[in-house]
PDB file of N, CA and C in Angstrom:
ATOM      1  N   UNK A   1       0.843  -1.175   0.000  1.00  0.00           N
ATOM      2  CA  UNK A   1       0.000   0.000   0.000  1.00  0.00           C
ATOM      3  C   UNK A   1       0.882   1.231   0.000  1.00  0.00           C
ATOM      4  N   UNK A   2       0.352   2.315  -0.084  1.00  0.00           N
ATOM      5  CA  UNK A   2       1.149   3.567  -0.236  1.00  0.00           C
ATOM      6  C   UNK A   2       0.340   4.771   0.342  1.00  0.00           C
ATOM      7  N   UNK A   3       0.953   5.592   0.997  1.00  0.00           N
ATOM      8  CA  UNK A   3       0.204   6.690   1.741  1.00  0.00           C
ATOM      9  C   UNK A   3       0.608   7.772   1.505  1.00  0.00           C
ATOM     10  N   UNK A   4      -0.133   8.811   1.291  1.00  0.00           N
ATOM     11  CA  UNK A   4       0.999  10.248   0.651  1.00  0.00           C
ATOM     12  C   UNK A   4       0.208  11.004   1.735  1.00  0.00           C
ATOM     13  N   UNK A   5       0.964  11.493   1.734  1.00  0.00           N
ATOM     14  CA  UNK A   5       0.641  12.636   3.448  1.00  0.00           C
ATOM     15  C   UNK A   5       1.254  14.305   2.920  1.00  0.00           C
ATOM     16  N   UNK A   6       0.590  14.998   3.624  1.00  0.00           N
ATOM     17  CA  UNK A   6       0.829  16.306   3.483  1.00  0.00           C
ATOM     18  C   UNK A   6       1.253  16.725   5.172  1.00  0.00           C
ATOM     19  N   UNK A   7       2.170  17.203   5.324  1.00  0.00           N
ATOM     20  CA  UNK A   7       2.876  17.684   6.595  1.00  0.00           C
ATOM     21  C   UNK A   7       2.583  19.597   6.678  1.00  0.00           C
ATOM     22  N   UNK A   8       1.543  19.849   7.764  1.00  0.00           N
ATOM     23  CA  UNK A   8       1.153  21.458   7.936  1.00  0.00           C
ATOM     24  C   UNK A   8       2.479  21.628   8.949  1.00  0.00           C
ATOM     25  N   UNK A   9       3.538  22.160   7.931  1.00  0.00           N
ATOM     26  CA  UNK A   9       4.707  22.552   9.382  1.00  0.00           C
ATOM     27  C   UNK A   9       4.532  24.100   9.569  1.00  0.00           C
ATOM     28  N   UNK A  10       4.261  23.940  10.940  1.00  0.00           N
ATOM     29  CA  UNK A  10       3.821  25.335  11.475  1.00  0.00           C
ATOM     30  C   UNK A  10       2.992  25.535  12.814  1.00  0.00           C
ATOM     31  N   UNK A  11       1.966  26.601  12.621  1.00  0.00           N
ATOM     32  CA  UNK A  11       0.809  26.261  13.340  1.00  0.00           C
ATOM     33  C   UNK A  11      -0.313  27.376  13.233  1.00  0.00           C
ATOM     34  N   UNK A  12      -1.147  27.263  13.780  1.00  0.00           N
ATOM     35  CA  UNK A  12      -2.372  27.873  13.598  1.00  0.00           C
ATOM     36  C   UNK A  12      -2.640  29.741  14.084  1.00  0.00           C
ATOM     37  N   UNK A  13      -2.937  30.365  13.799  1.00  0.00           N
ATOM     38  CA  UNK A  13      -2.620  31.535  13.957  1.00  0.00           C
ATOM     39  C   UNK A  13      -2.865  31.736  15.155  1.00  0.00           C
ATOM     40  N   UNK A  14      -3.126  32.307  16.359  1.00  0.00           N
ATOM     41  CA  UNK A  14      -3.465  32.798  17.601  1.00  0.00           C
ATOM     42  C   UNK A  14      -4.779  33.039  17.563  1.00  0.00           C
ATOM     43  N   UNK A  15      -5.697  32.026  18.126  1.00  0.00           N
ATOM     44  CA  UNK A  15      -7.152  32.627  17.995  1.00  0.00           C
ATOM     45  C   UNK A  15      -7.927  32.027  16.678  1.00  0.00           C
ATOM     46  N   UNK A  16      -7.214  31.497  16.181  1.00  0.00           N
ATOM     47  CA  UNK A  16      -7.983  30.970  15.293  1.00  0.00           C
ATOM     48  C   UNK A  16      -7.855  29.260  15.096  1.00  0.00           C
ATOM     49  N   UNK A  17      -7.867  28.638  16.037  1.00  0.00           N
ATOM     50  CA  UNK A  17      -7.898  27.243  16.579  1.00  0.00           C
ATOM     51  C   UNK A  17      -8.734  26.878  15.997  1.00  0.00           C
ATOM     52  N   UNK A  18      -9.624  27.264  16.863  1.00  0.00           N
ATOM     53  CA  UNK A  18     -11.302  25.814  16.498  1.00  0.00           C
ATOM     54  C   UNK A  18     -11.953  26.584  14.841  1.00  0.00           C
ATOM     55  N   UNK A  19     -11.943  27.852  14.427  1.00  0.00           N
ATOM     56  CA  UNK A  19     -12.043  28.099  13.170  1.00  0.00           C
ATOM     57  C   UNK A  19     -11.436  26.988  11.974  1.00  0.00           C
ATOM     58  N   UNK A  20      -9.726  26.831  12.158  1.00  0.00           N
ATOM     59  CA  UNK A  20      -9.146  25.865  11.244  1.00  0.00           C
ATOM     60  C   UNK A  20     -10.047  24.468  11.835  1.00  0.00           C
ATOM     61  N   UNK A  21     -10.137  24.095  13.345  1.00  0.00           N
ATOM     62  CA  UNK A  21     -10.552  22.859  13.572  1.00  0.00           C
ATOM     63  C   UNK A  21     -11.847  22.197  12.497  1.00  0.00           C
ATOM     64  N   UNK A  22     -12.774  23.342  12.733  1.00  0.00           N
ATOM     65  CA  UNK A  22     -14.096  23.289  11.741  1.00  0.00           C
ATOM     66  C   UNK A  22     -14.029  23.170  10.316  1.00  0.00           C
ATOM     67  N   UNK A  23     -12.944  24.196  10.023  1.00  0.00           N
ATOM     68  CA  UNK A  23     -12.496  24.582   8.283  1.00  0.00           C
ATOM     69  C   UNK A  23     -12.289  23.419   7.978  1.00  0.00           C
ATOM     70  N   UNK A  24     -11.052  22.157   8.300  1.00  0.00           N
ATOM     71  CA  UNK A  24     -10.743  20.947   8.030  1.00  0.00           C
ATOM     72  C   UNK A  24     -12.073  20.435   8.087  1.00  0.00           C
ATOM     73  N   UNK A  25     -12.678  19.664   8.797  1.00  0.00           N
ATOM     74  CA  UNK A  25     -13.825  19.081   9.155  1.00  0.00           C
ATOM     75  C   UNK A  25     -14.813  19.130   7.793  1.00  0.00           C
ATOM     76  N   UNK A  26     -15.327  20.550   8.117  1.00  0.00           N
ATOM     77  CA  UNK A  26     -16.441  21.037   7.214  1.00  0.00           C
ATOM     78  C   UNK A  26     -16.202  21.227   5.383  1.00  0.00           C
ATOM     79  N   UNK A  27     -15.171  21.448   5.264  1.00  0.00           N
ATOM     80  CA  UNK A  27     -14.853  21.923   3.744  1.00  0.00           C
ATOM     81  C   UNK A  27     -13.948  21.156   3.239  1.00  0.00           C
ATOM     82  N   UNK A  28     -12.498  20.168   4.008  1.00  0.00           N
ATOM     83  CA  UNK A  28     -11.676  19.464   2.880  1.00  0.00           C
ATOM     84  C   UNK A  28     -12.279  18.313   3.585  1.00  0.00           C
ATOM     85  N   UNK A  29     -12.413  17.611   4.837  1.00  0.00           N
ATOM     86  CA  UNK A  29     -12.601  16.397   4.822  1.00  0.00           C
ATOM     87  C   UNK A  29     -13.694  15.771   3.521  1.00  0.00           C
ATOM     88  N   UNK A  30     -14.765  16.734   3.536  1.00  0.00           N
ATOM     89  CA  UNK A  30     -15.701  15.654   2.881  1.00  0.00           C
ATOM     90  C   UNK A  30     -14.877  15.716   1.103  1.00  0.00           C
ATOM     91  N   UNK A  31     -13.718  16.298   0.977  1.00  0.00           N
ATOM     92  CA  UNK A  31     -12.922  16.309  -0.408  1.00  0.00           C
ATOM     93  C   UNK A  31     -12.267  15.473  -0.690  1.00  0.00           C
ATOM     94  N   UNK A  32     -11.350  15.639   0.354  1.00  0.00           N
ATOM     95  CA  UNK A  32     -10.216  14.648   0.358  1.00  0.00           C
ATOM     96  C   UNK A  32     -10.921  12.924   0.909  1.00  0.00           C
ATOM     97  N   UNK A  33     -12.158  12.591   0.711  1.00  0.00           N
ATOM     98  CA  UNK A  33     -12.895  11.388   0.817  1.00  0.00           C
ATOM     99  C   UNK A  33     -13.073  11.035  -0.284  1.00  0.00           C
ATOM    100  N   UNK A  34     -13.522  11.976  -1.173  1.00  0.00           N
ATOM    101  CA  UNK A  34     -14.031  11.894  -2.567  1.00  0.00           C
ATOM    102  C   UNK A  34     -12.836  11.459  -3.577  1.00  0.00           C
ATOM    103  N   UNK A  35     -11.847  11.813  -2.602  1.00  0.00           N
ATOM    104  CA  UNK A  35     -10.182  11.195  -3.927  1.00  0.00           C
ATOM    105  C   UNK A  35     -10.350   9.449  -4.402  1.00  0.00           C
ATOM    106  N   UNK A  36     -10.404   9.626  -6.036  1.00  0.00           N
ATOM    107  CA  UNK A  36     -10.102   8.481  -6.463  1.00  0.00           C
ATOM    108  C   UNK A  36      -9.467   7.543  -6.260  1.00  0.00           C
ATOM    109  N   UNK A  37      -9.787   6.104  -5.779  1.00  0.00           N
ATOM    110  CA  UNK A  37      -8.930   5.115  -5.342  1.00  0.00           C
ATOM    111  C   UNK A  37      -8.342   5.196  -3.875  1.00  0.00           C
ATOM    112  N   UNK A  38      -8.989   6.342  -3.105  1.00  0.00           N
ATOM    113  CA  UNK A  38      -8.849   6.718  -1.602  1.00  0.00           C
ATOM    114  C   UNK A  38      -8.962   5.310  -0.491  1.00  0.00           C
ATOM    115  N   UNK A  39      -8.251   4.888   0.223  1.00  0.00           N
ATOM    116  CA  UNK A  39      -8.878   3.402   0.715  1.00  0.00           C
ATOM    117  C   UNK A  39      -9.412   4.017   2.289  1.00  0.00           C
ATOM    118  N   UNK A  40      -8.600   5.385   2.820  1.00  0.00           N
ATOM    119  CA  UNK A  40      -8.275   5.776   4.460  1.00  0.00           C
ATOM    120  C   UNK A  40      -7.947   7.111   4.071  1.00  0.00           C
ATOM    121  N   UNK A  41      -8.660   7.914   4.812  1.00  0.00           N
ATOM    122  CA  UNK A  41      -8.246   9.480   5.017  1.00  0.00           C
ATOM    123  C   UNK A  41      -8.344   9.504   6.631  1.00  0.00           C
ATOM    124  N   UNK A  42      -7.008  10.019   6.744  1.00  0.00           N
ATOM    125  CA  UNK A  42      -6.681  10.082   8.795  1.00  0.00           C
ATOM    126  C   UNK A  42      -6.133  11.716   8.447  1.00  0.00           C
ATOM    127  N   UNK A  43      -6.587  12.110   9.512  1.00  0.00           N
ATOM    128  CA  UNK A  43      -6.254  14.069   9.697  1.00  0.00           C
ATOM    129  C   UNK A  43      -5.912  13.596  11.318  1.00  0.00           C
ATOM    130  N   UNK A  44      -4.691  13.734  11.403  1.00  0.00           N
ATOM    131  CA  UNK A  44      -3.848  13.830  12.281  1.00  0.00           C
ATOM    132  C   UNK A  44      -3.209  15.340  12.929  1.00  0.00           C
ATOM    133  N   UNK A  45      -3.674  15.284  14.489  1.00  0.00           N
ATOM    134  CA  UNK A  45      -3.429  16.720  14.980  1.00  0.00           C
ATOM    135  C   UNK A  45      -2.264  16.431  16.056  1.00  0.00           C
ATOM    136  N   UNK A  46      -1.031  17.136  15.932  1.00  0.00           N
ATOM    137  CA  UNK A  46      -0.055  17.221  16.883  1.00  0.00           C
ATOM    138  C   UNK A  46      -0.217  17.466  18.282  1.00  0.00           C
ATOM    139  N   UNK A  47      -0.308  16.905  18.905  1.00  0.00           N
ATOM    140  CA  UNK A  47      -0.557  17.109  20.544  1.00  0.00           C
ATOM    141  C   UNK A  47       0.270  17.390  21.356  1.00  0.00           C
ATOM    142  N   UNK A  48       1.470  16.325  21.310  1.00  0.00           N
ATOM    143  CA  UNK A  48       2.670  16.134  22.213  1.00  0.00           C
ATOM    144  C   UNK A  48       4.265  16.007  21.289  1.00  0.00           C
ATOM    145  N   UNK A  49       5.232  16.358  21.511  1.00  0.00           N
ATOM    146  CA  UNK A  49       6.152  16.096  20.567  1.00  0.00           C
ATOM    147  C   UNK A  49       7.418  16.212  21.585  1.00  0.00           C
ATOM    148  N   UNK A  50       8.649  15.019  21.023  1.00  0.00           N
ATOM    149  CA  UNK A  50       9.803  15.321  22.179  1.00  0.00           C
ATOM    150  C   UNK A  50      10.958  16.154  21.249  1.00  0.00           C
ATOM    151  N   UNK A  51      10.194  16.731  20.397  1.00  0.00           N
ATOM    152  CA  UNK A  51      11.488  18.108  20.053  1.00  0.00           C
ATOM    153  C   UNK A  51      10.844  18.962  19.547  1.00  0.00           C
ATOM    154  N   UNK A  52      11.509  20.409  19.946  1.00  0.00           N
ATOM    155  CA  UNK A  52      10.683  21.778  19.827  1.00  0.00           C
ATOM    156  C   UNK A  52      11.123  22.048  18.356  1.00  0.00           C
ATOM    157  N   UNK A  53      12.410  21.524  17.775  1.00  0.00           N
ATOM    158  CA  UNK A  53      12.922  21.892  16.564  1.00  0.00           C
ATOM    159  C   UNK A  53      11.995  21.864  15.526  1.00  0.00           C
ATOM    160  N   UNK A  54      10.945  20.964  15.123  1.00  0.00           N
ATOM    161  CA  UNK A  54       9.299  20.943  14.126  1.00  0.00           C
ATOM    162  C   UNK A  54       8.073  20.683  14.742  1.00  0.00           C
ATOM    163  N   UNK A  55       7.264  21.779  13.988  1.00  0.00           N
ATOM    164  CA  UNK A  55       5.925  21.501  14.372  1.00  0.00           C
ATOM    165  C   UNK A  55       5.276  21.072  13.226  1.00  0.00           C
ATOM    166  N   UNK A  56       4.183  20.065  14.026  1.00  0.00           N
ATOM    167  CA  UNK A  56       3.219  19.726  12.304  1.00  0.00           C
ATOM    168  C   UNK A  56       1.906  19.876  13.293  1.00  0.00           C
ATOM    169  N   UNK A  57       1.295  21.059  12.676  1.00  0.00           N
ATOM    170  CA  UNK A  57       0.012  21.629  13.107  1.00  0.00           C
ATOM    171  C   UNK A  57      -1.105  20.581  12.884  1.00  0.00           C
ATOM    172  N   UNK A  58      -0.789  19.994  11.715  1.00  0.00           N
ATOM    173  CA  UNK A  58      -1.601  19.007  11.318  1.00  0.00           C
ATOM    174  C   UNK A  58      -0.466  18.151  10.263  1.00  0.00           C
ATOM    175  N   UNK A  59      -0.989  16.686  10.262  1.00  0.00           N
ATOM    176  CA  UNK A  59      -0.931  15.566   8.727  1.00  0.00           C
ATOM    177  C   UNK A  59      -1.864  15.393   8.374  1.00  0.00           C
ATOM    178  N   UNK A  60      -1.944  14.956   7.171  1.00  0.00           N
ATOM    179  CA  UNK A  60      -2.887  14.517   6.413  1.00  0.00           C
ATOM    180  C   UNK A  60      -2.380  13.089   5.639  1.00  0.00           C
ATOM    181  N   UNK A  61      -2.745  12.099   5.835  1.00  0.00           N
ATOM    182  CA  UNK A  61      -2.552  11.032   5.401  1.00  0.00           C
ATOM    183  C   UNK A  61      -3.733   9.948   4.547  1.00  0.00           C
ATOM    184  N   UNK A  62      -3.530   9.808   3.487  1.00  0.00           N
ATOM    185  CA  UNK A  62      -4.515   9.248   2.713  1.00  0.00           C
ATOM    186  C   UNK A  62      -4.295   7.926   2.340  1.00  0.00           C
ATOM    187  N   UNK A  63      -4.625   6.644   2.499  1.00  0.00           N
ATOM    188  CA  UNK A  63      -3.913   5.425   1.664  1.00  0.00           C
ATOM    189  C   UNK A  63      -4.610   5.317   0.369  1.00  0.00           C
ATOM    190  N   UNK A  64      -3.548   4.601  -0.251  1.00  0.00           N
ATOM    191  CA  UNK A  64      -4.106   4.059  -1.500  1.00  0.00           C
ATOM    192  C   UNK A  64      -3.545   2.325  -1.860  1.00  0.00           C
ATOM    193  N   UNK A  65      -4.126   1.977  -2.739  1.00  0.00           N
ATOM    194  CA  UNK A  65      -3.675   0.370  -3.301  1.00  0.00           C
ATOM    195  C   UNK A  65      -1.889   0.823  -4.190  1.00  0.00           C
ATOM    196  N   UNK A  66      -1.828   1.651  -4.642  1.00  0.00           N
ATOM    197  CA  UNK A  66      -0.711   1.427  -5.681  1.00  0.00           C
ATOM    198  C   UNK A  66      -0.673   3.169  -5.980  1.00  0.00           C
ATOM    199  N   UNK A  67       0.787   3.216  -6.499  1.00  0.00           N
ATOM    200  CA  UNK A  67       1.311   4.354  -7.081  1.00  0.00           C
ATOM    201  C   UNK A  67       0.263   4.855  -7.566  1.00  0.00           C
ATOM    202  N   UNK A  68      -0.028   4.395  -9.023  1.00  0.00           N
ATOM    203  CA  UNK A  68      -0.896   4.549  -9.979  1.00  0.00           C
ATOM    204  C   UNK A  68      -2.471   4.974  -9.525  1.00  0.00           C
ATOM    205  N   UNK A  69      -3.070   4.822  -8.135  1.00  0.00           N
ATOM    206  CA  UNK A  69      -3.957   5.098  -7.579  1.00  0.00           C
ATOM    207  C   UNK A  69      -3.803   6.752  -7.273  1.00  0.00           C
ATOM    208  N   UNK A  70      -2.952   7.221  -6.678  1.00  0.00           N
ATOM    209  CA  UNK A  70      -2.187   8.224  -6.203  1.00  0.00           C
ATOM    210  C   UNK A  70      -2.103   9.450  -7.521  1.00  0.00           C
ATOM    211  N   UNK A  71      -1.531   8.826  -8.410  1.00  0.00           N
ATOM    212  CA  UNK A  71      -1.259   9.562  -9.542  1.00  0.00           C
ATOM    213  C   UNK A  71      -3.213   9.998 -10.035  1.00  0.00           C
ATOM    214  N   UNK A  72      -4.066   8.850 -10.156  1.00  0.00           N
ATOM    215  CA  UNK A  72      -5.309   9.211 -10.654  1.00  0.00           C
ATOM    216  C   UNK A  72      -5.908  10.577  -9.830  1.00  0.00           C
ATOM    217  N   UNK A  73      -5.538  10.281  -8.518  1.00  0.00           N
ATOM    218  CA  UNK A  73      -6.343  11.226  -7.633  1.00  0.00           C
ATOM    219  C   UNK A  73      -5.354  12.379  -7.779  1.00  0.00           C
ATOM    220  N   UNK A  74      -4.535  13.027  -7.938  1.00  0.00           N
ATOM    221  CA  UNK A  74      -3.399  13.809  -8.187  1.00  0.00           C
ATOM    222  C   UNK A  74      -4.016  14.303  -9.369  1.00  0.00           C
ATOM    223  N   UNK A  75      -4.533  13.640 -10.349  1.00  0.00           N
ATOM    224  CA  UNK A  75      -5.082  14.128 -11.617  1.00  0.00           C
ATOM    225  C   UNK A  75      -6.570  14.632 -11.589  1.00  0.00           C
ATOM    226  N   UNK A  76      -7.055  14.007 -10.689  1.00  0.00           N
ATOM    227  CA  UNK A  76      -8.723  14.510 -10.423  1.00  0.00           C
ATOM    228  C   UNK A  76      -9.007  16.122 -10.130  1.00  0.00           C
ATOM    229  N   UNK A  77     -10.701  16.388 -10.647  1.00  0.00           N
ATOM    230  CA  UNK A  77     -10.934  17.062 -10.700  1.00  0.00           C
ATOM    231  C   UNK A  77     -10.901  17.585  -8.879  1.00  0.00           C
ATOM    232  N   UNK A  78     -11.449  16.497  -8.319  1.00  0.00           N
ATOM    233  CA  UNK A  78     -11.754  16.262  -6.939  1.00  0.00           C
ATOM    234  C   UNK A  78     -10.589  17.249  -6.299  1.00  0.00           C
ATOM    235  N   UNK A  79      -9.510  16.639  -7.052  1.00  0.00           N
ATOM    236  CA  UNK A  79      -8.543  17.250  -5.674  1.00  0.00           C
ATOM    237  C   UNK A  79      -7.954  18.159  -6.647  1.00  0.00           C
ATOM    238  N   UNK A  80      -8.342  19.320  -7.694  1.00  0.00           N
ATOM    239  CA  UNK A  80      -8.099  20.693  -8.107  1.00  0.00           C
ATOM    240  C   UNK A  80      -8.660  21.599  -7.181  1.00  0.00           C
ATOM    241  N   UNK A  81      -9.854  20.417  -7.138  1.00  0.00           N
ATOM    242  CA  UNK A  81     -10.896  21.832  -6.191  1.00  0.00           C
ATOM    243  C   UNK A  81     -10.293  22.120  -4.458  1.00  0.00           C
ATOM    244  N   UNK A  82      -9.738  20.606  -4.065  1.00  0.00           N
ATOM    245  CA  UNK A  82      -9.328  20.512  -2.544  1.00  0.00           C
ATOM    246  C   UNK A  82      -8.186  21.477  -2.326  1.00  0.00           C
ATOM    247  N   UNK A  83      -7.243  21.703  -3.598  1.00  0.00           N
ATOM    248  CA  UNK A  83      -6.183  22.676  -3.525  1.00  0.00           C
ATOM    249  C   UNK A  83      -6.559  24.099  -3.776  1.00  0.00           C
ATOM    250  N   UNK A  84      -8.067  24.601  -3.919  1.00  0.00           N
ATOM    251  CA  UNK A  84      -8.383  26.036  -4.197  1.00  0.00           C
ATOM    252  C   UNK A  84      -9.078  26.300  -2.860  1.00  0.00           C
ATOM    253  N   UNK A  85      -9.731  25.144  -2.350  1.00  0.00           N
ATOM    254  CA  UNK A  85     -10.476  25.194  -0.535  1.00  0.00           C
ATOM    255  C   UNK A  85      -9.187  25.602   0.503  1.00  0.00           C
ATOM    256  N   UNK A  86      -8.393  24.693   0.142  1.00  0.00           N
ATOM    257  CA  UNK A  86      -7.189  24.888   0.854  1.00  0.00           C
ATOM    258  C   UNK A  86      -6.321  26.122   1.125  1.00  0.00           C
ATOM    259  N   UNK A  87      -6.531  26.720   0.061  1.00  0.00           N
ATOM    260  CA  UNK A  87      -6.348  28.615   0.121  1.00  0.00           C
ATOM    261  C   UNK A  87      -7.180  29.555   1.086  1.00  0.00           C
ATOM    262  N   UNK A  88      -7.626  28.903   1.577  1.00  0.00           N
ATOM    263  CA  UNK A  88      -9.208  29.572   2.563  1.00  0.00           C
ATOM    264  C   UNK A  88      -8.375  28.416   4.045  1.00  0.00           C
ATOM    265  N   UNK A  89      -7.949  28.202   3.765  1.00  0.00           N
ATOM    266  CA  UNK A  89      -7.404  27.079   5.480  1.00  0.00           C
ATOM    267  C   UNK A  89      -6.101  28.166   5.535  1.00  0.00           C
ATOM    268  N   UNK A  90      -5.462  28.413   4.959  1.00  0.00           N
ATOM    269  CA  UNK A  90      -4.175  28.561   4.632  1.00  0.00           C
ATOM    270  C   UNK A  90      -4.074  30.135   5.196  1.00  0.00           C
ATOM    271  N   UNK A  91      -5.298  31.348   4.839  1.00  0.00           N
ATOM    272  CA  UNK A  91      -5.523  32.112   5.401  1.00  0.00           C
ATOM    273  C   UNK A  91      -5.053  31.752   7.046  1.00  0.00           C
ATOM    274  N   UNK A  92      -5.589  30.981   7.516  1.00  0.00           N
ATOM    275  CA  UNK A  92      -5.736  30.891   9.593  1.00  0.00           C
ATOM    276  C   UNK A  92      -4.033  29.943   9.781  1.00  0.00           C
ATOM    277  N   UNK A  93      -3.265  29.887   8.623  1.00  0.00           N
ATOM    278  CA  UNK A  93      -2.087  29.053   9.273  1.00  0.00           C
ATOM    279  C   UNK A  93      -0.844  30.259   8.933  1.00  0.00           C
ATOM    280  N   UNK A  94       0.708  29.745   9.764  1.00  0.00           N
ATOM    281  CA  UNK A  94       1.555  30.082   9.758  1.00  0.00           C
ATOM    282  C   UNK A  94       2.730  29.159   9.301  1.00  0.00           C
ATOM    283  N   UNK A  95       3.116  29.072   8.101  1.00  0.00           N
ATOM    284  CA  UNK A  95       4.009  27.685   8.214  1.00  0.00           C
ATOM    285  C   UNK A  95       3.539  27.253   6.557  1.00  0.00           C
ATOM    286  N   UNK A  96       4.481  25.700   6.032  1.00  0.00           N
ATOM    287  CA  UNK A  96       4.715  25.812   4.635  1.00  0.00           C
ATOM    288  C   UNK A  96       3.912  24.109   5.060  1.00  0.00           C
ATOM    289  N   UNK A  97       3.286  23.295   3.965  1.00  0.00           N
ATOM    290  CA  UNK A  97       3.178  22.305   3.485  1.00  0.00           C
ATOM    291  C   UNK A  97       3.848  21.527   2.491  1.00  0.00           C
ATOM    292  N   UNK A  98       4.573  20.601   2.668  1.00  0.00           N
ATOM    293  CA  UNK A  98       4.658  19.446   1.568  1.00  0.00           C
ATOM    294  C   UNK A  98       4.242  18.269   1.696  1.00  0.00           C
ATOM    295  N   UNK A  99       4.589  17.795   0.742  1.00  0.00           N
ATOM    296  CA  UNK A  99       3.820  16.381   0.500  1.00  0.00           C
ATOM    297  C   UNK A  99       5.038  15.051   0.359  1.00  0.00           C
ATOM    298  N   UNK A 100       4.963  13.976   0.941  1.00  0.00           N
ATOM    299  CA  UNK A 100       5.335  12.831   0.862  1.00  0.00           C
ATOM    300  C   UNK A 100       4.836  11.384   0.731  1.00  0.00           C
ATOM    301  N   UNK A 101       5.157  10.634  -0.388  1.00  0.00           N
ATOM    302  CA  UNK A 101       4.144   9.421  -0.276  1.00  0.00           C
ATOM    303  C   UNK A 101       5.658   8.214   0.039  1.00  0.00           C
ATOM    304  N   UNK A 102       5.283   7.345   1.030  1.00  0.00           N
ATOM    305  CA  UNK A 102       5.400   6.224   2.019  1.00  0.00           C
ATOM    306  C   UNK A 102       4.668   4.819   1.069  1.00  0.00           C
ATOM    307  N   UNK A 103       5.798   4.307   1.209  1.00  0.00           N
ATOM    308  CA  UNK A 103       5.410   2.767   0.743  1.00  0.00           C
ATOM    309  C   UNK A 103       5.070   2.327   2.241  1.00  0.00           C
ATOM    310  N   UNK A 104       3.937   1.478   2.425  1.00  0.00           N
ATOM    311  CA  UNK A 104       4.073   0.880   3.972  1.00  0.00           C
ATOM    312  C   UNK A 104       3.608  -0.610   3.573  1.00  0.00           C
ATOM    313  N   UNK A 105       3.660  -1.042   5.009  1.00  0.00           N
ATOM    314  CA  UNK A 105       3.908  -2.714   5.204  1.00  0.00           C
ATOM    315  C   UNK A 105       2.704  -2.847   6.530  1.00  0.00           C
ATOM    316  N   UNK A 106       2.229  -3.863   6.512  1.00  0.00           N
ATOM    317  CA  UNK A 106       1.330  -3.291   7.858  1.00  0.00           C
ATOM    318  C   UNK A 106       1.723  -5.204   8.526  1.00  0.00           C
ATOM    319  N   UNK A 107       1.895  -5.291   9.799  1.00  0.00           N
ATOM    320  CA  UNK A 107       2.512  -6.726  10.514  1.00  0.00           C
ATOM    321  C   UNK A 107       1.384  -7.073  11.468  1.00  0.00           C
ATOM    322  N   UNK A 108       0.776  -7.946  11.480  1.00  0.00           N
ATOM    323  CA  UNK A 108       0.147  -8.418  12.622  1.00  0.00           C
ATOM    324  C   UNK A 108       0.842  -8.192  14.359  1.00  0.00           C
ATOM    325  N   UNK A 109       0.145  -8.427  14.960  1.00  0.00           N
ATOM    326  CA  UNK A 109       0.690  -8.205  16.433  1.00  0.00           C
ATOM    327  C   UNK A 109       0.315  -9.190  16.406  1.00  0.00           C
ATOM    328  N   UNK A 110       1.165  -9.845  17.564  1.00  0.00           N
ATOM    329  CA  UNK A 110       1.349 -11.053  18.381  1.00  0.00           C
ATOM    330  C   UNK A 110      -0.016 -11.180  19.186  1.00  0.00           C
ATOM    331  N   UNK A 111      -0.385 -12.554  19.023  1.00  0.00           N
ATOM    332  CA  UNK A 111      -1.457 -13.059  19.931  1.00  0.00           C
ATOM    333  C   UNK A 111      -1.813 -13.700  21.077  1.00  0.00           C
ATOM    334  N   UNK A 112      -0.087 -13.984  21.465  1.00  0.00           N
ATOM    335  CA  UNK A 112       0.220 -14.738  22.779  1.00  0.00           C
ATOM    336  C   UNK A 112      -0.541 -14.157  24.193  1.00  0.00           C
TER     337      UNK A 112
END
């Protein structure tokens, strides 16, 4: 499987917390669902961290079956529009986004 994640390094403006909290929620979640070949959309919020050196205000992590899944939704109309919503989030943040996609492996846990 493969997961491409977007890293919000930064953080949220002063006062405008639960505004972005809602903005995500209300306007990209139900977008970034709609991505082609989407299997998992997780919006991950930074809580605790043991180094002050990066912040990630938020991740965004999406799985997919294969590269080629990734690339379709990359091409969708779906997610032209999620990158023009995203200009309206981007207003309430401080800090840059990129993107990384992760080959992963997923292992059973032990049943002993």
């Amino acid at each position: 499987m493969y997961i491409r994640c977007a890293f919000f390094n930064g953080r949220v403006k002063p006062g405008r917390e639960a505004e972005f909290t809602a903005y995500v929620r209300e306007k990209l979640v139900p977008l970034w669902t709609r991505f082609p070949g989407a299997q998992e959309v997780r919006v991950m919020r930074q809580e605790d961290s043991d180094s002050d050196a990066q912040r990630y205000e938020m991740v965004l992590a999406i799985r997919y079956p294969s590269h080629a899944a990734i690339e379709q939704a990359l091409a969708s109309p779906v997610r032209a529009e999620s990158r023009e919503v995203t200009g309206g989030l981007m207003e309430m943040f401080e800090g840059s986004i990129f993107h990384t996609v992760f080959r992963a492996d997923d292992f059973p846990l032990p049943t002993d």
